[in-house]
C-alpha atoms as a PDB file:
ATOM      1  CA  UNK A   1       7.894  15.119 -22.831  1.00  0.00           C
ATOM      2  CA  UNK A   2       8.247  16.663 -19.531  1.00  0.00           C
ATOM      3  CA  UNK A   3       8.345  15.049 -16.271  1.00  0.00           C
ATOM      4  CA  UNK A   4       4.338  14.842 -15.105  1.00  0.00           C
ATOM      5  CA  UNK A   5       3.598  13.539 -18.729  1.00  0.00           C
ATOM      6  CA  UNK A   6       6.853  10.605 -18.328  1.00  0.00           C
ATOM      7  CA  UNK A   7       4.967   9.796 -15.325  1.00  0.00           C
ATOM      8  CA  UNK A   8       2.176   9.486 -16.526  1.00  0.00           C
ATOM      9  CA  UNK A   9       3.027   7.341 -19.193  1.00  0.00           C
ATOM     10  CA  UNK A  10       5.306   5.038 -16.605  1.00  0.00           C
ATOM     11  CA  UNK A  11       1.975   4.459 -14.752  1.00  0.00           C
ATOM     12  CA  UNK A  12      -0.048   3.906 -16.994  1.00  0.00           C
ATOM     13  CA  UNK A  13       1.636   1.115 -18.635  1.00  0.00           C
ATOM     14  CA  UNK A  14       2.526   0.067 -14.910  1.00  0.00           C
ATOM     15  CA  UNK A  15      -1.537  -0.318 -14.450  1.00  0.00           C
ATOM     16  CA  UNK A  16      -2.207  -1.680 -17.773  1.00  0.00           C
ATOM     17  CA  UNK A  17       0.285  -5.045 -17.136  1.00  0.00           C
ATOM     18  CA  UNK A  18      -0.909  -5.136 -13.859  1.00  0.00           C
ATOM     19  CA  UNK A  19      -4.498  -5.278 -14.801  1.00  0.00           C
ATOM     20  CA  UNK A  20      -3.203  -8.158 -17.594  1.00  0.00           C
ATOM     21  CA  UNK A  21      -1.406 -10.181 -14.916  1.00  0.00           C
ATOM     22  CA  UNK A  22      -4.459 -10.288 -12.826  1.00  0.00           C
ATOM     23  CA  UNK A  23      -6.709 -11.309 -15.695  1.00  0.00           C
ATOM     24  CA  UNK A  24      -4.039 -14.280 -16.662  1.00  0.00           C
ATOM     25  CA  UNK A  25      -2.882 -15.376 -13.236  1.00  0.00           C
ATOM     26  CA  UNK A  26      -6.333 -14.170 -11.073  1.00  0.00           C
ATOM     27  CA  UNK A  27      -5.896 -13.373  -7.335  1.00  0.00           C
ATOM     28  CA  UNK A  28      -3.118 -15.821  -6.533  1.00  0.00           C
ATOM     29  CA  UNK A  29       0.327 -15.672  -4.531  1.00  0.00           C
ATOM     30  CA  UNK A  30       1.919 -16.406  -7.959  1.00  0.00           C
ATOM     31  CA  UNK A  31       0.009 -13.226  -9.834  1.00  0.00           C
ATOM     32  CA  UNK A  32       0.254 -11.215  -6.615  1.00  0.00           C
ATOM     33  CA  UNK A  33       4.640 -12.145  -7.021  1.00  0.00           C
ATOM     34  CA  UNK A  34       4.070 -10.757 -10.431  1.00  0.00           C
ATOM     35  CA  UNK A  35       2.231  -7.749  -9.886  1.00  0.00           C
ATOM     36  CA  UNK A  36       4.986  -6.855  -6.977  1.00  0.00           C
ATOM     37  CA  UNK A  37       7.787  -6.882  -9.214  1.00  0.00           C
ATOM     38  CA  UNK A  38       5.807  -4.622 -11.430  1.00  0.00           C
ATOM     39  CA  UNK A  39       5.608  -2.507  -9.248  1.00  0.00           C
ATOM     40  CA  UNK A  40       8.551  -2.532  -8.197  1.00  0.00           C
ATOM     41  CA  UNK A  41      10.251  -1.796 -11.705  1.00  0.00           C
ATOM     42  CA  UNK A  42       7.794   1.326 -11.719  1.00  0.00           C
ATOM     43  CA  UNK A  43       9.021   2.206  -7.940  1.00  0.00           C
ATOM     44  CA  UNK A  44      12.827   2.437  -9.219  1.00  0.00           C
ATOM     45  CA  UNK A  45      11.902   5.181 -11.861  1.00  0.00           C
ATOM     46  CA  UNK A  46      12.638   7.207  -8.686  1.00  0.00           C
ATOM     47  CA  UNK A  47      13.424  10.516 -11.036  1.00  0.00           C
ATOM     48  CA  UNK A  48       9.425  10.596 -11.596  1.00  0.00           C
ATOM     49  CA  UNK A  49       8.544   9.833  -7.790  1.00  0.00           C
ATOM     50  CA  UNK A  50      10.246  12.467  -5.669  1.00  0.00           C
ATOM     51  CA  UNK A  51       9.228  14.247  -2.211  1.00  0.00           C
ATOM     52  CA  UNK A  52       8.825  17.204  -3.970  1.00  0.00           C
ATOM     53  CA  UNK A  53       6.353  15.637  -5.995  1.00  0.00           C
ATOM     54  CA  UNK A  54       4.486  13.488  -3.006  1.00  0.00           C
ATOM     55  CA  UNK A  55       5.284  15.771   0.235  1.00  0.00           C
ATOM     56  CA  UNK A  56       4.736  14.217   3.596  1.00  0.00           C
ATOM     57  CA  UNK A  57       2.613  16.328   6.010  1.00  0.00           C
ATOM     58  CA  UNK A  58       4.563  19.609   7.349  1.00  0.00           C
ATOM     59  CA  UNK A  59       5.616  18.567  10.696  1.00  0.00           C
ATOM     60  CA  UNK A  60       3.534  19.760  13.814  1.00  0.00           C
ATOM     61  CA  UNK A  61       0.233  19.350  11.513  1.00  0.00           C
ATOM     62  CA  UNK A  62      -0.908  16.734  13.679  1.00  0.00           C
ATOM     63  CA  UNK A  63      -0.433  14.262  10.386  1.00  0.00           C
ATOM     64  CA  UNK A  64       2.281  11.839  10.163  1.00  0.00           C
ATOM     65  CA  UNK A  65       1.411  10.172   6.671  1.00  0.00           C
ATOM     66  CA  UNK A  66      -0.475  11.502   3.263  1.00  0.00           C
ATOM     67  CA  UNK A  67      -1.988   8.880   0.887  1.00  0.00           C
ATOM     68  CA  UNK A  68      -1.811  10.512  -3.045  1.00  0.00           C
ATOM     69  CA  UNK A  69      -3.890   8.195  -5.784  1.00  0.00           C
ATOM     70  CA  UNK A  70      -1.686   7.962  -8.487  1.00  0.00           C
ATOM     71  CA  UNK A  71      -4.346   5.861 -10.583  1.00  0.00           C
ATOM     72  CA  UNK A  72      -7.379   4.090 -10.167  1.00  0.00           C
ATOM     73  CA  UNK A  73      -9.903   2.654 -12.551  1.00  0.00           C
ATOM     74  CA  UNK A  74     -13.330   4.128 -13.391  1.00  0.00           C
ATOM     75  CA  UNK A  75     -14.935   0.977 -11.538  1.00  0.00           C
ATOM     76  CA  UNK A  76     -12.503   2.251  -8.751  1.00  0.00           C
ATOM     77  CA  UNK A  77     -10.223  -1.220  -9.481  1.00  0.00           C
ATOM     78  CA  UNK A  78      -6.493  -1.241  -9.413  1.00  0.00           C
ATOM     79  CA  UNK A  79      -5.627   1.566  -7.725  1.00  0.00           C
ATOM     80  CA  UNK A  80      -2.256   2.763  -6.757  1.00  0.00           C
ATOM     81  CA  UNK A  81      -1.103   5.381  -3.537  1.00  0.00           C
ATOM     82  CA  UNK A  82       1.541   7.069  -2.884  1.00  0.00           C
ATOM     83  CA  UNK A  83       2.392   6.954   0.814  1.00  0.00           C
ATOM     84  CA  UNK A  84       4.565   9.710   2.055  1.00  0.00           C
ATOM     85  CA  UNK A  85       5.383   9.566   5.924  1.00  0.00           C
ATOM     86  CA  UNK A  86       7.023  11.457   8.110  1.00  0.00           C
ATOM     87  CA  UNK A  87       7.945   8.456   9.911  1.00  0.00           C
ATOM     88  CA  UNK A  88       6.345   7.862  13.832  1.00  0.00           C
ATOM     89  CA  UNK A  89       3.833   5.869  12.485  1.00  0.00           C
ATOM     90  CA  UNK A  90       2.012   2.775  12.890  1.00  0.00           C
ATOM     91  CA  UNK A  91      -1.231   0.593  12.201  1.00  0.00           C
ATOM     92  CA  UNK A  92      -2.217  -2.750  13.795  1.00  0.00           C
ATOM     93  CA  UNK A  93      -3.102  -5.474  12.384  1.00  0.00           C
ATOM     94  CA  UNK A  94      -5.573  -5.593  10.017  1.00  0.00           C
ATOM     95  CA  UNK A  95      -6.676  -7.506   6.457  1.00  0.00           C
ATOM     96  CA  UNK A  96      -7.648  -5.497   3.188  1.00  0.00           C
ATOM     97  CA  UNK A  97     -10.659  -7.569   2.178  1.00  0.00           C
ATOM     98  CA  UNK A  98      -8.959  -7.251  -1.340  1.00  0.00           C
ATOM     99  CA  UNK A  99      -5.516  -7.645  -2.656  1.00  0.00           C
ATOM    100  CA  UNK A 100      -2.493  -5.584  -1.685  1.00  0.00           C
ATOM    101  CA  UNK A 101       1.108  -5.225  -2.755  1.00  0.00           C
ATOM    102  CA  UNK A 102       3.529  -2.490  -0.987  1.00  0.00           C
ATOM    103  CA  UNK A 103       6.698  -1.677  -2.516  1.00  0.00           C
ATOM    104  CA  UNK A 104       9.682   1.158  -1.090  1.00  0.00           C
ATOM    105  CA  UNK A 105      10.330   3.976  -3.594  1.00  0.00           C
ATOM    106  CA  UNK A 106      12.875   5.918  -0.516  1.00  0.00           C
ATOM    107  CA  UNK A 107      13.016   4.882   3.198  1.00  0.00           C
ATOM    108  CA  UNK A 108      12.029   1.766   5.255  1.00  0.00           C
ATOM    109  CA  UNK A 109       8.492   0.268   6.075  1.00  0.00           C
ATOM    110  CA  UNK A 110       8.342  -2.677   8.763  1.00  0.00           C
ATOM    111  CA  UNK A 111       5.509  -5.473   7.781  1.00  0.00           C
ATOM    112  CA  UNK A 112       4.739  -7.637  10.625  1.00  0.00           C
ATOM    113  CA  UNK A 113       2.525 -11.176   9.407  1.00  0.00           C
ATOM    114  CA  UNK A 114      -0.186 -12.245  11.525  1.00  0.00           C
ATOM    115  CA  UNK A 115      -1.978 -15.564  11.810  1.00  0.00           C
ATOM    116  CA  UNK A 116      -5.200 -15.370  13.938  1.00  0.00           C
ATOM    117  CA  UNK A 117      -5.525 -17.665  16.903  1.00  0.00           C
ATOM    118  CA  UNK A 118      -7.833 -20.035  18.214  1.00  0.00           C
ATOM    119  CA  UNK A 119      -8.830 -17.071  21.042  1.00  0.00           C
ATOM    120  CA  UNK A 120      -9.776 -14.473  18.374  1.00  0.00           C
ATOM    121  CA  UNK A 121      -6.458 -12.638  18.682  1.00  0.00           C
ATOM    122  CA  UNK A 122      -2.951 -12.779  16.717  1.00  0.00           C
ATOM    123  CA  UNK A 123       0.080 -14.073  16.422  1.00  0.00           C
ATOM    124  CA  UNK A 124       2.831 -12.935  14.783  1.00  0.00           C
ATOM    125  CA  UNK A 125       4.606 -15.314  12.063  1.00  0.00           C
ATOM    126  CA  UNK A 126       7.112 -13.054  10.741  1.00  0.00           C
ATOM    127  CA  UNK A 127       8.061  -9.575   9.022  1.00  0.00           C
ATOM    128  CA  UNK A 128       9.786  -7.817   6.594  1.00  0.00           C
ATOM    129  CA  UNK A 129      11.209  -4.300   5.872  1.00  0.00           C
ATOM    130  CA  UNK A 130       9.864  -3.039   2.205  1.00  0.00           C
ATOM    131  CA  UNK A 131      12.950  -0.610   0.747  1.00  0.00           C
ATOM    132  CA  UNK A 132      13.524   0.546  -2.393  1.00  0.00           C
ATOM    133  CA  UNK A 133      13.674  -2.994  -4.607  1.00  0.00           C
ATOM    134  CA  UNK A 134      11.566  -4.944  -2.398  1.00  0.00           C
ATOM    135  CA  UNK A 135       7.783  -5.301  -1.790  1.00  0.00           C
ATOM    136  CA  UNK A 136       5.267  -7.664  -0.192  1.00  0.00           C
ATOM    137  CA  UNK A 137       2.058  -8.491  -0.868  1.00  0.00           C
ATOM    138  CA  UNK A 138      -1.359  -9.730   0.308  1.00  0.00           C
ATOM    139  CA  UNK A 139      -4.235 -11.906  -0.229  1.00  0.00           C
ATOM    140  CA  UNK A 140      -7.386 -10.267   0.445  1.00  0.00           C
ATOM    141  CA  UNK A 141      -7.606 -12.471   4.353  1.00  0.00           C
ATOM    142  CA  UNK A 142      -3.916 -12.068   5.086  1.00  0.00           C
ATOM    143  CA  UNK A 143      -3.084  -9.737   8.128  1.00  0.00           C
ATOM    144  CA  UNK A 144      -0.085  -7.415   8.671  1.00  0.00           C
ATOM    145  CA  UNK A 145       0.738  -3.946  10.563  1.00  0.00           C
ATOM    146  CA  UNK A 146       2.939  -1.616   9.540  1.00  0.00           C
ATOM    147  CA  UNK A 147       5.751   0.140  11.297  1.00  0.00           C
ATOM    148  CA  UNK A 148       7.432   3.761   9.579  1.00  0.00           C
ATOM    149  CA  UNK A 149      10.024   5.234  12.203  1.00  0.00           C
ATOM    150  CA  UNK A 150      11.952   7.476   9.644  1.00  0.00           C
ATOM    151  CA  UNK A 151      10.912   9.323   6.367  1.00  0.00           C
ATOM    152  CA  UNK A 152       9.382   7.464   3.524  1.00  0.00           C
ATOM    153  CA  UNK A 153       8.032   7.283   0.236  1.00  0.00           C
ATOM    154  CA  UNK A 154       6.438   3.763  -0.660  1.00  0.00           C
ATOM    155  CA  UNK A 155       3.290   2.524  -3.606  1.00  0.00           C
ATOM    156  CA  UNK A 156       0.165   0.845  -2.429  1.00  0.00           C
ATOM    157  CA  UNK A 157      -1.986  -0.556  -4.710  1.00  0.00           C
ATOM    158  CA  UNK A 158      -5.104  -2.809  -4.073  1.00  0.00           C
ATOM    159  CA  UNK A 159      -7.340  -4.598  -6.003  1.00  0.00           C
ATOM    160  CA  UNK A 160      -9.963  -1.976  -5.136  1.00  0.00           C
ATOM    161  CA  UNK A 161      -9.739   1.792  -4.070  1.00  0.00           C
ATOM    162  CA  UNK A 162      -9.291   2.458  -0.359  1.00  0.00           C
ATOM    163  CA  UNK A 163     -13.037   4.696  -0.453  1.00  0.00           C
ATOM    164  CA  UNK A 164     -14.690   1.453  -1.310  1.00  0.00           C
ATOM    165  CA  UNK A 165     -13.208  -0.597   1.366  1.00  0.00           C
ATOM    166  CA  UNK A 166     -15.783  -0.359   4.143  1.00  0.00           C
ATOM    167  CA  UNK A 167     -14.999  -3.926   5.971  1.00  0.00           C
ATOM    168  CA  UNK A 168     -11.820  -4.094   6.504  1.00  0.00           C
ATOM    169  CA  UNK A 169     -10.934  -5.617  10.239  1.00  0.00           C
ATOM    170  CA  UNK A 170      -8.054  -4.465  12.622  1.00  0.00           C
ATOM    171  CA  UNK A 171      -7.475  -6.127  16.081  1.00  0.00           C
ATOM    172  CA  UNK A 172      -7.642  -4.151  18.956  1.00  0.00           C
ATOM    173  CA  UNK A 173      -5.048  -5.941  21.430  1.00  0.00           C
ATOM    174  CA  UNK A 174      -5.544  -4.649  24.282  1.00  0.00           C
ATOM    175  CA  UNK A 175      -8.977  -5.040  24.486  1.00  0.00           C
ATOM    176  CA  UNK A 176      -8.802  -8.379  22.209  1.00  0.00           C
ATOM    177  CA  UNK A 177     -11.528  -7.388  19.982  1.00  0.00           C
ATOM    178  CA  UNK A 178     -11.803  -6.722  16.243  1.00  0.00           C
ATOM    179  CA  UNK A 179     -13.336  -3.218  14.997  1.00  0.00           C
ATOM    180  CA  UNK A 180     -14.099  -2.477  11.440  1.00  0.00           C
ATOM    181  CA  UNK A 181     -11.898   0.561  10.061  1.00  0.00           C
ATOM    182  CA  UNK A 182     -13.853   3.428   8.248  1.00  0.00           C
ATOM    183  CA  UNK A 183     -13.393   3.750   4.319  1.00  0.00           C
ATOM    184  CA  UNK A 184     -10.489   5.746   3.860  1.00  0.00           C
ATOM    185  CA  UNK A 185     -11.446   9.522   2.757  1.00  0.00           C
ATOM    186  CA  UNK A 186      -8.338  11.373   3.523  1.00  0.00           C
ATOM    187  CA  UNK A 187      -6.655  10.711  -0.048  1.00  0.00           C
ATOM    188  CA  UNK A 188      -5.083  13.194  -2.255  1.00  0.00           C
ATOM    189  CA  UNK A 189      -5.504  13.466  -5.825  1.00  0.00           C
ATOM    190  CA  UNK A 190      -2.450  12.980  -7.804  1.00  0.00           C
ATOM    191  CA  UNK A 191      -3.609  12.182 -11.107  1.00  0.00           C
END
């Protein structure tokens, strides 16, 4: 079996007792936990996930990140990204209006945790760097930013595909406002 087909395989069954741990334990912190370190057993078969396989954007392209689907469902459930950055990148904070759970394949991801304030605005409650062997993860109202200085390699995967979320919030600080990011469109097949 070559290398694309081992892949394959590894994500598939990745998907498969994902989709099972969300059926048993439903959205909760507890099945969230579970799905993580999933994940994160696929994210350590790092022989199947290499740059060569998930390139970041050539430098001076104007891009600093490039989302790849690895899977998602017909009913455009459970899908899983590949994020490969080029580092000098950033988002604030926003929610997913579905589940979420990050975990590091190669390089370092900061997660800053939001609470919202009384005002309308944020506060931050805490953070953590994802790295290979470590995730986080997200209920469907929580709200985080992320920080990539350096080179990186890292899995997404939400309870629905990025194309179908259409409501998801960020805040706008200096203007303390929410806005409403687009669906995502800019993904790459990697099927």
């Amino acid at each position: 079996m070559d290398r694309i087909d081992q892949r394959r395989q590894a994500v598939a069954s990745a998907v498969s007792d994902i989709r099972a741990i969300e059926a048993r334990e439903g959205v909760t912190r507890v099945g969230l936990a579970r799905i993580r370190e999933r994940l994160i057993e696929l994210a350590a078969r790092s022989d199947l996930f290499g740059p060569e396989d998930f390139p970041a954007p050539v430098a001076g392209s104007g891009l600093r990140s490039a989302l790849y689907r690895i899977s998602e469902d017909e009913d455009h459930r459970f899908a899983l990204y590949a994020n490969a950055s080029l580092g000098g990148y950033g988002t604030p904070a926003h929610d997913h209006t579905t589940w979420a759970v990050i975990v590091g394949v190669t390089g370092e991801e900061l997660n800053r945790f939001y609470d919202p304030t009384p005002e309308g605005g944020v506060q931050q409650r805490g953070e953590f760097v994802v790295r290979a062997g470590t995730g986080v993860s997200f209920m469907p109202q929580d709200l985080h930013s992320i920080h990539i200085d350096a080179p990186l390699l890292n899995f997404h995967m939400y309870g629905l595909g990025l194309e179908q979320l259409d409501k998801r919030r960020f805040y706008k600080a200096q203007d303390n406002t929410w806005s409403v990011f687009p669906a995502h469109s800019d993904i790459r097949e990697a099927r």
